[in-house]
C-alpha atoms as a PDB file:
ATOM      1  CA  UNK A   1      -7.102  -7.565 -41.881  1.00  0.00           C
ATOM      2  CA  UNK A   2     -10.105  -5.243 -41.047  1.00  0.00           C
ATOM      3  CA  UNK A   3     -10.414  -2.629 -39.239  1.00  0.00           C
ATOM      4  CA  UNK A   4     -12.595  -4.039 -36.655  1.00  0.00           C
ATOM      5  CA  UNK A   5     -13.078  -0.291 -34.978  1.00  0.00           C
ATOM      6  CA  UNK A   6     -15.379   0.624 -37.976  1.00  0.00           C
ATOM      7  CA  UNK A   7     -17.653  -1.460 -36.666  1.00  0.00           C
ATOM      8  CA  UNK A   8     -18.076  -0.507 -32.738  1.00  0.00           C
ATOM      9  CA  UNK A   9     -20.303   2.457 -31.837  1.00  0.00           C
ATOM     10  CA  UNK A  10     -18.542   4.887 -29.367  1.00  0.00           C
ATOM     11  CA  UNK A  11     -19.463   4.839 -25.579  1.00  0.00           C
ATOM     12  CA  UNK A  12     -19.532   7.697 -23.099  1.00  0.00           C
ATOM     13  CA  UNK A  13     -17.331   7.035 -20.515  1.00  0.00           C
ATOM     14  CA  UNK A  14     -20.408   7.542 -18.018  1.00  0.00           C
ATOM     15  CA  UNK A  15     -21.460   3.970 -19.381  1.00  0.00           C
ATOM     16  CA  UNK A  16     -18.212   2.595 -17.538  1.00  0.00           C
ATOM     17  CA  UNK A  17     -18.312   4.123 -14.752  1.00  0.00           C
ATOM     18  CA  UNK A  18     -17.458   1.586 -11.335  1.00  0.00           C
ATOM     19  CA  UNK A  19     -17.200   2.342  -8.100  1.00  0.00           C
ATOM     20  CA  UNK A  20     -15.934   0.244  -5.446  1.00  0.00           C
ATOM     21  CA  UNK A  21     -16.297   0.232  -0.887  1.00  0.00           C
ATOM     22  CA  UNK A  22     -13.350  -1.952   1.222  1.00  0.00           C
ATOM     23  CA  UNK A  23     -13.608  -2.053   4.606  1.00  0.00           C
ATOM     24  CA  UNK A  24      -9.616  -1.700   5.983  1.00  0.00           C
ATOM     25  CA  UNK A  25      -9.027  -4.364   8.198  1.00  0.00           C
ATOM     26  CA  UNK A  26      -6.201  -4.534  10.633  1.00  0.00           C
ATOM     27  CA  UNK A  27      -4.598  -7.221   8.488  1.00  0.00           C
ATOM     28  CA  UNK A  28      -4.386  -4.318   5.632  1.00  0.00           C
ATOM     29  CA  UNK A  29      -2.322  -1.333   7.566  1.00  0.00           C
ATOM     30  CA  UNK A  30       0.978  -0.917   8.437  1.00  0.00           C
ATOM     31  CA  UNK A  31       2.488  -0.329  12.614  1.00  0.00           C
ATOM     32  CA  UNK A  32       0.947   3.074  12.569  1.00  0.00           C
ATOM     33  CA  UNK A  33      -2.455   1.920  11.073  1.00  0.00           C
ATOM     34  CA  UNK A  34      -2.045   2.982   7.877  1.00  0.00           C
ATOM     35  CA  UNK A  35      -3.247   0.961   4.797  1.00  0.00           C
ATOM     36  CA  UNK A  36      -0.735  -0.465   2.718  1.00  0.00           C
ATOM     37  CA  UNK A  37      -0.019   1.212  -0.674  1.00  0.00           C
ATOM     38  CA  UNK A  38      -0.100  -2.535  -1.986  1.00  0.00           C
ATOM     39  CA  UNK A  39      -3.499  -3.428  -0.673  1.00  0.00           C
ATOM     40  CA  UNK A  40      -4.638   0.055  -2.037  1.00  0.00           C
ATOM     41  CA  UNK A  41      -3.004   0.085  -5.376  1.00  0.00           C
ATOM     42  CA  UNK A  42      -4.582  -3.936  -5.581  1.00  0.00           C
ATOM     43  CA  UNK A  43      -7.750  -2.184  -5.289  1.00  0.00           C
ATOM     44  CA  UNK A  44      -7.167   0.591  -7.439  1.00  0.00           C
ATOM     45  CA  UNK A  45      -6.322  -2.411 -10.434  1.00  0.00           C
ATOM     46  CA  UNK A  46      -9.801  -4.221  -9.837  1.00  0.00           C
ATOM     47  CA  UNK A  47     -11.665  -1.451 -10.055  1.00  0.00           C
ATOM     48  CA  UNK A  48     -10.071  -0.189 -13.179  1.00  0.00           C
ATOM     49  CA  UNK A  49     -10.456  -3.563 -14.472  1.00  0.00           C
ATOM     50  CA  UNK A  50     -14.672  -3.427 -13.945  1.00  0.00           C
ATOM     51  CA  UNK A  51     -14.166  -0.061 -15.393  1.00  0.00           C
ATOM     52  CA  UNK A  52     -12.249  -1.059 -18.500  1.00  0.00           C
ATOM     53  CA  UNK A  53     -14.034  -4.078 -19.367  1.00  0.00           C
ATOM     54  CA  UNK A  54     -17.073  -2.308 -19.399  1.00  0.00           C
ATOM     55  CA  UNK A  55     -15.589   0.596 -21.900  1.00  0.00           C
ATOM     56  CA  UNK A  56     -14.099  -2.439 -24.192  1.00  0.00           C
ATOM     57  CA  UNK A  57     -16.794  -5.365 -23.511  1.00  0.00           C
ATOM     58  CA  UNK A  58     -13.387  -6.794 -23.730  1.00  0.00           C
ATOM     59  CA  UNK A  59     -10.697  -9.141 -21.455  1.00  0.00           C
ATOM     60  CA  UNK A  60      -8.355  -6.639 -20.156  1.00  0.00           C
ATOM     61  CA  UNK A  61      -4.968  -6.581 -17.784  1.00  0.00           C
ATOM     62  CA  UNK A  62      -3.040  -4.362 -16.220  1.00  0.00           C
ATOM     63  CA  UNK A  63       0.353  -3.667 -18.154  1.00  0.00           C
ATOM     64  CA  UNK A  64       1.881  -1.080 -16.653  1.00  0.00           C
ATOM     65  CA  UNK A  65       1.517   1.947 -14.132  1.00  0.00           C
ATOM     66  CA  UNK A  66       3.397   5.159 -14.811  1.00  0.00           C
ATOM     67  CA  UNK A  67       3.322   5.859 -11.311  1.00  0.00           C
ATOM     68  CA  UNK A  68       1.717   6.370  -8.048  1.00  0.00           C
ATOM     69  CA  UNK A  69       3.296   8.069  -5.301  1.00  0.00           C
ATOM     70  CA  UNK A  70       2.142   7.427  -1.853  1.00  0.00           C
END
């Protein structure tokens, strides 16, 4: 198989830069009006998504997160 890397030109990761406004709605904080880590971290993923896809001009999915503490 080739080595398909050979043939892509690197990209500075300026070129991939996203970034993303939400408005928090009621619907997206807890009883003390705080958002939800889930809402946030749901965020977090499309954003890096838009970010990633950009850096790869690939498909790309979240596999994992080594950890986000709240």
């Amino acid at each position: 198989m080739e080595n398909i890397s050979k043939n892509i030109a690197p990209r500075p990761c300026s070129d991939s830069y996203a970034e993303m406004t939400e408005l928090v709605m009621p619907n997206d904080t807890n009883m003390i009006f705080n958002l939800m880590g889930g809402k946030l971290m749901q965020w977090m993923d499309v954003v890096a998504a838009i970010s990633a896809q950009r850096h790869s001009n690939r498909l790309v999915a979240t596999a994992s997160v080594d950890n986000v503490s709240f």
